[in-house]
Protein backbone atom coordinates (compact mmCIF):
# COMPACT_ATOMS: atom_id res chain seq x y z
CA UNK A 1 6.92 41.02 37.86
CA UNK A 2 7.10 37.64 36.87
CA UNK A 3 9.62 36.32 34.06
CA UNK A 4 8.24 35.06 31.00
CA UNK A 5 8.47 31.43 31.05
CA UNK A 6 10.19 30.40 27.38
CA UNK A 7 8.73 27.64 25.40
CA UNK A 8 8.19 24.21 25.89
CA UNK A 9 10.74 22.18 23.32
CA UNK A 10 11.25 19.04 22.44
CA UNK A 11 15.13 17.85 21.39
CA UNK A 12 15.83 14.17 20.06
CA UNK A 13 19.05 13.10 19.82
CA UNK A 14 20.13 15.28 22.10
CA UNK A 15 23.19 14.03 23.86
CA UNK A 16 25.52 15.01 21.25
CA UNK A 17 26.02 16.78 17.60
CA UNK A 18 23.13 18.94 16.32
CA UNK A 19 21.14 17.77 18.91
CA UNK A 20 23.11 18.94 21.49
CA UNK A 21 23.73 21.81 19.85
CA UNK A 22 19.77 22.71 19.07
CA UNK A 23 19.23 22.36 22.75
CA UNK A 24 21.94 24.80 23.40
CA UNK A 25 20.48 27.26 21.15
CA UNK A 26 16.89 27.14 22.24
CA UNK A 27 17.82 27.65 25.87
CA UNK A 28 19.74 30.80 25.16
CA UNK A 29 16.85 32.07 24.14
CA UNK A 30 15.10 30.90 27.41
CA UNK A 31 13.40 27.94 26.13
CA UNK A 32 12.39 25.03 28.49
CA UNK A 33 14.35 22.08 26.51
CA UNK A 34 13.22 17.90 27.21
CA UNK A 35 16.17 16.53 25.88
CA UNK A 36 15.66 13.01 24.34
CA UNK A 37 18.06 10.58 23.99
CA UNK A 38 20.05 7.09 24.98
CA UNK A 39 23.22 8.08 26.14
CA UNK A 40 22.60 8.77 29.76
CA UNK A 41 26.20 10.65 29.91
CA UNK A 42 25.98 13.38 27.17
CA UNK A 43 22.59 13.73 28.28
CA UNK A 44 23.67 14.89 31.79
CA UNK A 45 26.43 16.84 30.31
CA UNK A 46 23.93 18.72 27.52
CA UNK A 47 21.12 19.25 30.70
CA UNK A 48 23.83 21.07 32.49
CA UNK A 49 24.76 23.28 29.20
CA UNK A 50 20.89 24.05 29.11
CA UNK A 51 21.22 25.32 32.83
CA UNK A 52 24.25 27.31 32.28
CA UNK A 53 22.90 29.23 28.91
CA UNK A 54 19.64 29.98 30.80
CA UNK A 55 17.27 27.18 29.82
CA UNK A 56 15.28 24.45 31.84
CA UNK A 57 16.05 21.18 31.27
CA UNK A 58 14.49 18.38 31.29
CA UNK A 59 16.34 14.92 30.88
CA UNK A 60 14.36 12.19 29.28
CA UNK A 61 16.18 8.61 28.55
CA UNK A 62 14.56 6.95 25.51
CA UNK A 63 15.38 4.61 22.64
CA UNK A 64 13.12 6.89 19.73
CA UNK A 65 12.06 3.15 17.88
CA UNK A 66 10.23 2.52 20.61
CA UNK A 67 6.71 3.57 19.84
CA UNK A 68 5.34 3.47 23.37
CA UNK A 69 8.65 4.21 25.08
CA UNK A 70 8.32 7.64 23.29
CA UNK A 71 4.83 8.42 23.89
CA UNK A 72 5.37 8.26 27.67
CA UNK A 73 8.51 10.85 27.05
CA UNK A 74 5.86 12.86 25.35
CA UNK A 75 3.42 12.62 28.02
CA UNK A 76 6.20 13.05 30.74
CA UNK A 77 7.20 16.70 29.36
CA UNK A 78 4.13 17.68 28.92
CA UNK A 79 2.81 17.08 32.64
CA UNK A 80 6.32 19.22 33.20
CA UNK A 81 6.20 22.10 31.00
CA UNK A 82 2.05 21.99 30.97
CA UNK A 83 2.46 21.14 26.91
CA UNK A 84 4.85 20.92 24.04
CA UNK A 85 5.01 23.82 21.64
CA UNK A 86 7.74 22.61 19.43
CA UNK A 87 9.09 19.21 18.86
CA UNK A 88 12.72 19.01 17.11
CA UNK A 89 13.30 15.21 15.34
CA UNK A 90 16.73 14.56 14.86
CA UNK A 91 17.61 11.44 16.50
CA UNK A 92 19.65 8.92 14.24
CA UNK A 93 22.05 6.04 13.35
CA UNK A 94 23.79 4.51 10.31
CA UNK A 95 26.19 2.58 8.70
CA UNK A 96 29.04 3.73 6.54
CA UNK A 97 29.31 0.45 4.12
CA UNK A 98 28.31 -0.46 0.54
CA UNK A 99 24.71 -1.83 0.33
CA UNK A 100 25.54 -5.25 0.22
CA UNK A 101 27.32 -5.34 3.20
CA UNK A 102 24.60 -4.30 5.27
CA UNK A 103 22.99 -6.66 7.04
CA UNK A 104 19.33 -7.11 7.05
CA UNK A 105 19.22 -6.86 11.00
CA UNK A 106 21.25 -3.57 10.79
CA UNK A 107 19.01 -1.83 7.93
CA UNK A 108 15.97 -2.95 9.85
CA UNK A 109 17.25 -0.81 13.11
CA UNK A 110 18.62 1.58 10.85
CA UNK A 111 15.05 2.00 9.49
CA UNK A 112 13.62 2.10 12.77
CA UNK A 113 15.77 4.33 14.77
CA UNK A 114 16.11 6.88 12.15
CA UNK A 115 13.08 6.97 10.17
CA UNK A 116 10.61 5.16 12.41
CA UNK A 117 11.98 7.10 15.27
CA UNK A 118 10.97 10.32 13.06
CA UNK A 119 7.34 8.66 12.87
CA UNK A 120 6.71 7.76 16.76
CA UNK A 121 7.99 11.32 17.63
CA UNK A 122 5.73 13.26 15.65
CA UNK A 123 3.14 11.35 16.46
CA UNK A 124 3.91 11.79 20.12
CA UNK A 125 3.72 15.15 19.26
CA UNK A 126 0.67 15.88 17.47
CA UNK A 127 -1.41 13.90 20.24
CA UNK A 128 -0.52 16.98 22.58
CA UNK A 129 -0.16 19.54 19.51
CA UNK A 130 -3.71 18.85 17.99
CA UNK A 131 -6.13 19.27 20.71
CA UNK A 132 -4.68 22.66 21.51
CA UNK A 133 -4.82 23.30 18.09
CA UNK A 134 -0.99 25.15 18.14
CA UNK A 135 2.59 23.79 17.74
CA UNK A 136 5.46 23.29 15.50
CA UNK A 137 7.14 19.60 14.34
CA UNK A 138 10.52 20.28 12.86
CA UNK A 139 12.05 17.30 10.93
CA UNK A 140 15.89 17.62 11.02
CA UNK A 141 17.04 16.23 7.33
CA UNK A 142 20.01 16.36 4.72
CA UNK A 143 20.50 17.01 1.33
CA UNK A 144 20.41 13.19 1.45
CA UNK A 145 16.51 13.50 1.12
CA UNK A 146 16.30 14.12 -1.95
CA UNK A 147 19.89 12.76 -3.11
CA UNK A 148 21.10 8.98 -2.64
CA UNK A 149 25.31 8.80 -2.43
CA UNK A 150 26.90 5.34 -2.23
CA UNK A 151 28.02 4.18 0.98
CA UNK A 152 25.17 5.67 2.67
CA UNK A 153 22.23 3.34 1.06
CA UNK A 154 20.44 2.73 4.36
CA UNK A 155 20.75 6.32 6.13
CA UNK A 156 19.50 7.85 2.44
CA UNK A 157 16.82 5.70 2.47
CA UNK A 158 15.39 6.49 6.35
CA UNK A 159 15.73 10.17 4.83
CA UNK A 160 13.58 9.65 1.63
CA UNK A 161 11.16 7.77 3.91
CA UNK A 162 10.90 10.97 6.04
CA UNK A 163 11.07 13.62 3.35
CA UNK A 164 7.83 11.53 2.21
CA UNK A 165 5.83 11.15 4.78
CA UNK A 166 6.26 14.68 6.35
CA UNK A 167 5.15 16.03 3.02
CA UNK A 168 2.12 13.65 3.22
CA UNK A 169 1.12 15.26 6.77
CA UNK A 170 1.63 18.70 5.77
CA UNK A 171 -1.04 18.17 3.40
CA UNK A 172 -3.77 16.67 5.90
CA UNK A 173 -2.66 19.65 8.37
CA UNK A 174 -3.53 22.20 5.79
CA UNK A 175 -6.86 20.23 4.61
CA UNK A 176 -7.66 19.67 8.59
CA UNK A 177 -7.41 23.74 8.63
CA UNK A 178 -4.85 22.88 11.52
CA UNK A 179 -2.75 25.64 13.19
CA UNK A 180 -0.21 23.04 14.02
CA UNK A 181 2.60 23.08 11.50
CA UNK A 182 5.27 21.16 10.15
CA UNK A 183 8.62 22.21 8.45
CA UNK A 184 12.06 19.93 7.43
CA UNK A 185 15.58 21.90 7.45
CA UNK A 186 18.11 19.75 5.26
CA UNK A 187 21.40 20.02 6.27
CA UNK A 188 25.09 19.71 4.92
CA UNK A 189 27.91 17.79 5.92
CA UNK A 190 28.18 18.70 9.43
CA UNK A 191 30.90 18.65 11.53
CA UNK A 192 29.83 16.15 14.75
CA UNK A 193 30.90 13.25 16.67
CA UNK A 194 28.35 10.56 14.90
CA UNK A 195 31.18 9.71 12.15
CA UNK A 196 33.10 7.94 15.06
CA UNK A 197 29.67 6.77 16.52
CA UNK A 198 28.64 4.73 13.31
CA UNK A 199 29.12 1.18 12.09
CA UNK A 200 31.75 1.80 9.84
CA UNK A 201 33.12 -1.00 7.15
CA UNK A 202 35.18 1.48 4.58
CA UNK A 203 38.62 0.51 3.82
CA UNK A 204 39.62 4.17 5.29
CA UNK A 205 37.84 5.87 8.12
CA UNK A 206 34.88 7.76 8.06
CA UNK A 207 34.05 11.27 6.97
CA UNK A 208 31.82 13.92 6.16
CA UNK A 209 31.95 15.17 2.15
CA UNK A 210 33.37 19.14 2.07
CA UNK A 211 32.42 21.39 3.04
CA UNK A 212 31.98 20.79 6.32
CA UNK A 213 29.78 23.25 8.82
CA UNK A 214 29.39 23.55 12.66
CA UNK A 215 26.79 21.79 14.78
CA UNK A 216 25.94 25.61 15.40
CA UNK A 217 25.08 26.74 12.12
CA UNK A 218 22.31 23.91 11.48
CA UNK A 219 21.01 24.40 15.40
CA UNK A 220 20.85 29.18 14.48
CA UNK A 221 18.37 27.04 11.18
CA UNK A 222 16.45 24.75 13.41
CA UNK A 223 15.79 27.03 15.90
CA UNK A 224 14.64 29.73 13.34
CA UNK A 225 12.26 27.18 11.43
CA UNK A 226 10.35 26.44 14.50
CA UNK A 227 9.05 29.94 14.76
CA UNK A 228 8.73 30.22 10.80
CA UNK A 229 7.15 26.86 10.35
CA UNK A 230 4.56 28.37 7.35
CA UNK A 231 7.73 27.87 4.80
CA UNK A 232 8.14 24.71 4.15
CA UNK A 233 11.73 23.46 3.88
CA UNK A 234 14.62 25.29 4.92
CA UNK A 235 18.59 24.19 3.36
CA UNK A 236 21.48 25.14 4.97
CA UNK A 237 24.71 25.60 3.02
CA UNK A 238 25.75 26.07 -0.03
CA UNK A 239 26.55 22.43 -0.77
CA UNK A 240 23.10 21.32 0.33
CA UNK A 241 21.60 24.04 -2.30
CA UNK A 242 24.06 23.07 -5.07
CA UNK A 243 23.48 19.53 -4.63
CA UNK A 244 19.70 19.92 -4.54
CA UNK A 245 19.54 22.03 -7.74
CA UNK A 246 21.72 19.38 -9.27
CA UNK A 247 19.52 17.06 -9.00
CA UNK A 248 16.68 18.29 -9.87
CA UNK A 249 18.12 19.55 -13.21
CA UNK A 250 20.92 16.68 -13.99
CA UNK A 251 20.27 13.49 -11.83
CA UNK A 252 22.26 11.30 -14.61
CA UNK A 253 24.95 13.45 -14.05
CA UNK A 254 25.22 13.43 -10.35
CA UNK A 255 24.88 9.76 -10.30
CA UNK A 256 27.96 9.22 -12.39
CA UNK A 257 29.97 11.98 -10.45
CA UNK A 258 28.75 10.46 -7.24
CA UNK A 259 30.66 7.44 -8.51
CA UNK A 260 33.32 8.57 -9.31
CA UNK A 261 34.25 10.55 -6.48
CA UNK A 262 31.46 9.26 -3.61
CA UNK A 263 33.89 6.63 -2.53
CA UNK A 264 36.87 8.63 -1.67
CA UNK A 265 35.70 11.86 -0.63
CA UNK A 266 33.68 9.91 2.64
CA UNK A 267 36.92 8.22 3.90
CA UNK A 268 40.10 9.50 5.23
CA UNK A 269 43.39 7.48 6.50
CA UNK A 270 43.17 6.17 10.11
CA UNK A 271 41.76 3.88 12.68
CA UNK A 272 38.02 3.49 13.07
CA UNK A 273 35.87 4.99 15.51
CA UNK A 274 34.92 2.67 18.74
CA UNK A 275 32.06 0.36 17.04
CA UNK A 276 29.17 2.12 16.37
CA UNK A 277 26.29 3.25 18.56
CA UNK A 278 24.01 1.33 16.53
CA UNK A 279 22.57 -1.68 19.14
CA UNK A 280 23.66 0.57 22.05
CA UNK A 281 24.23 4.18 23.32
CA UNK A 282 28.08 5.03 22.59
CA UNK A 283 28.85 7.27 25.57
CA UNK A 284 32.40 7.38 25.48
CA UNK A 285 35.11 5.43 27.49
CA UNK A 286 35.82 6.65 31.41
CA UNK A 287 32.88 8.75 31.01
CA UNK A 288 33.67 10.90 28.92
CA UNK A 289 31.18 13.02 27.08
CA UNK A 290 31.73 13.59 23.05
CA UNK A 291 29.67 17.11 23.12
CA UNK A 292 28.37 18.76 19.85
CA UNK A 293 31.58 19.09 17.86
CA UNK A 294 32.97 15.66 15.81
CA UNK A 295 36.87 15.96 14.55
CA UNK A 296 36.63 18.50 12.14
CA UNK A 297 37.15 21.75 13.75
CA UNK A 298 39.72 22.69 12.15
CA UNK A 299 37.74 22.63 8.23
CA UNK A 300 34.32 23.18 9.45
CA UNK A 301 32.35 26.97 8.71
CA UNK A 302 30.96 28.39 11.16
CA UNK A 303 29.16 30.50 8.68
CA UNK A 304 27.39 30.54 5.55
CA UNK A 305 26.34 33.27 2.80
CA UNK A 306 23.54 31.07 2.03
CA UNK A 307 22.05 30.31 5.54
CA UNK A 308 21.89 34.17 6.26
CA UNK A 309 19.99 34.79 2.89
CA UNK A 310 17.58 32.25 3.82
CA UNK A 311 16.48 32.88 7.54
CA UNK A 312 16.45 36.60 5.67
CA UNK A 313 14.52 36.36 2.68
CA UNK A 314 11.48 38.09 3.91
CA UNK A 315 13.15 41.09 5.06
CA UNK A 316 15.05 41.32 2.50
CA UNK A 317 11.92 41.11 -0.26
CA UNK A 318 10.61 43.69 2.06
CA UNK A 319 13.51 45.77 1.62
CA UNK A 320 13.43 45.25 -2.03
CA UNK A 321 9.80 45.75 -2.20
CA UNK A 322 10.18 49.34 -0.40
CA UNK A 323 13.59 50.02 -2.36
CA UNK A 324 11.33 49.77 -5.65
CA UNK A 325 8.35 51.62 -4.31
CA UNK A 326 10.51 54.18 -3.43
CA UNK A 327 12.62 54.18 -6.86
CA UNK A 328 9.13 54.39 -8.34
CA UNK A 329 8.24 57.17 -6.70
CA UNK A 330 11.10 59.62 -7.05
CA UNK A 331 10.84 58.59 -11.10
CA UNK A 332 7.01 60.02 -10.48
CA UNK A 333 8.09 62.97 -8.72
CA UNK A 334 10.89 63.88 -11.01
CA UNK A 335 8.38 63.35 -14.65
CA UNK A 336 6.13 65.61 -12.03
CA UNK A 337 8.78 68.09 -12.34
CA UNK A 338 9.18 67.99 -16.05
C-alpha cells in the first residue's frame, strides 16, 4: 500500500527562528516543506532537520523582495510537489534604532523585504492556489500589527502594511466565492536568533520585551492555522492578547507606557550582534548555523495557557454546548419527576 504523500508547504524565512522551526513542525507531520530563504547554510542545515523528522525537503535560495526571483521559487515547487497547498510568509528584517536614525535606504529594504516580500509571496501563491480553486496563505505577524513601540518604527510599519492588505484580500476571496483562504497568526516576543541578525543602533544590545516564548510554540500556531484557515487571526501568548486588548480599549495609555518603559525593556548590557543581515544573508562565522533558538533559552515558555485555549476553542464550545444540553436535560427529567 502506498504511503500517503503529506502536503505540499511553502516556508519563508526558513533558515533560522520560526521559520526554521515551522518547517520542523510541518514535516513531523509528513509534510513536503520548500524552504525559502538567503542563507544558503541554515538552509542546508533546516533541509536536513526536515529529512530527519520525516519530511521532504526542498531547498529553494531566494531574496523574497524580488518579485520575479520568487515567482520562479513558486513555480519551481510546484513542478516538484505537483502544487502548493499551503504557503507560510514569514521572511523578515529590521532595524533596532529610533526613527530618525534610520536611513531612507534601510527603511526602503526594510519595506521591501518584510512587507513587500509578504506581497510577492502571496501572490506567487495564489497564481498556483486559484486555478485549483484550494489552498491556504498564512501571514506570520506580531502584536506589532496592530501596536507601534518605539525603536521598532520601520519593522511596525512593514507589519501594519501587511495586517492591511491581507485583510483587503480576504475580502475579494470571500466575494470571488474562492475556496482558497487566508489567515495571519500574531505572535509575541519570541525567543530566536534575528535579535543578533538585525541592524542594531541602541546604546545597549538588543532584545525581545518579556515574556519571551519558543520558536516552537508560534510554529504548534502556524501549523494549526493552515488547516483552520476559516478563522481569521490567530494570537499567541498572553502578552500578544493583553497588548491587543490594550489597545483597542486605551491606545493613549499604551502610548505613554510604551514611553516610558519601550526604551529599556528592548535592550540589555553587552556587545552587539555581528552587523545585521539586512543587505546580506548573516550565516554565521566558520559556518556555523544559528538554528531556531536566539539567546534566550533560559527565560523563554515553551508553553502558554492562552495558545492551548485558542487552537481549542471549538472543542471546547462543543464541550460546553453538550455540557449545557445535558444540564438541561437532567433539569427536564428531574421537573418530569416532580
Amino acid at each position: 500500500m502506498l504511503k500517503k504523500r503529506g502536503k505540499a508547504v511553502v516556508v519563508t524565512g526558513a533558515s533560522g527562528g520560526v521559520g526554521r522551526a515551522t518547517a520542523l513542525a510541518f514535516a513531523e507531520r509528513g509534510d513536503r516543506v520548500a524552504l525559502l530563504a538567503r542563507g544558503r547554510e541554515g538552509l542546508a542545515a533546516a533541509a536536513d532537520e526536515v529529512q530527519r523528522a520525516g519530511g521532504e525537503a526542498l531547498v529553494v535560495p531566494v531574496d523574497m523582495s524580488d518579485a520575479k526571483a520568487v515567482d520562479d521559487a513558486a513555480q519551481r515547487v510546484a513542478d516538484t510537489f505537483g502544487g502548493i497547498d499551503v504557503w507560510v510568509n514569514n521572511a523578515f528584517s529590521t532595524v533596532f534604532a529610533p526613527f530618525t536614525e534610520v536611513t531612507p535606504d534601510e527603511f526602503r529594504r526594510v519595506t521591501e523585504v518584510t512587507y513587500l516580500g509578504y506581497v510577492f509571496g502571496t501572490r506567487a501563491a495564489l497564481r498556483h492556489m486559484l486555478p485549483r480553486d484550494k489552498g491556504t496563505v498564512v501571514q506570520v505577524g506580531s502584536a506589532l500589527a496592530y501596536r507601534g513601540v518605539p525603536l521598532q518604527s520601520v519593522y511596525c510599519g512593514a507589519k501594519h502594511a501587511i495586517q492591511g492588505f491581507t485583510e483587503s484580500l480576504r475580502c475579494e476571496l470571500l466575494h470571488d466565492g474562492s475556496k482558497v483562504r487566508t489567515t495571519m497568526v500574531q505572535l509575541p516576543a519570541v525567543n530566536t536568533p534575528q535579535f543578533d541578525w538585525v541592524i542594531d543602533r541602541l546604546p545597549g544590545r538588543a532584545r525581545p520585551v518579556a515574556p519571551v516564548y519558543q520558536p516552537e510554540l508560534a510554529a504548534k500556531a502556524i501549523v494549526h492555522a493552515s488547516s483552520h484557515a476559516r478563522r481569521r487571526e490567530y494570537w499567541v501568548g498572553g502578552s500578544t492578547a493583553a497588548t491587543l486588548i490594550a489597545n483597542a480599549v486605551a491606545p493613549g495609555l499604551l502610548d505613554r507606557y510604551l514611553a516610558r518603559t519601550g526604551y529599556e525593556s528592548q535592550q540589555e548590557e553587552g556587545g552587539h550582534g555581528g552587523g545585521g543581515n539586512l543587505w546580506s544573508p548573516f550565516d554565521g562565522p566558520h559556518g556555523h548555523d544559528h538554528g531556531a533558538h536566539g539567546r534566550f533559552d533560559a527565560e523563554s515558555a515553551g508553553r502558554s495557557t492562552q495558545v492551548w485555549f485558542s487552537l481549542n476553542r471549538g472543542r471546547l464550545g462543543a464541550g460546553l454546548l453538550a455540557g449545557g444540553l445535558g444540564a438541561a436535560l437532567a433539569a427536564g427529567l428531574r421537573r418530569g419527576r416532580g
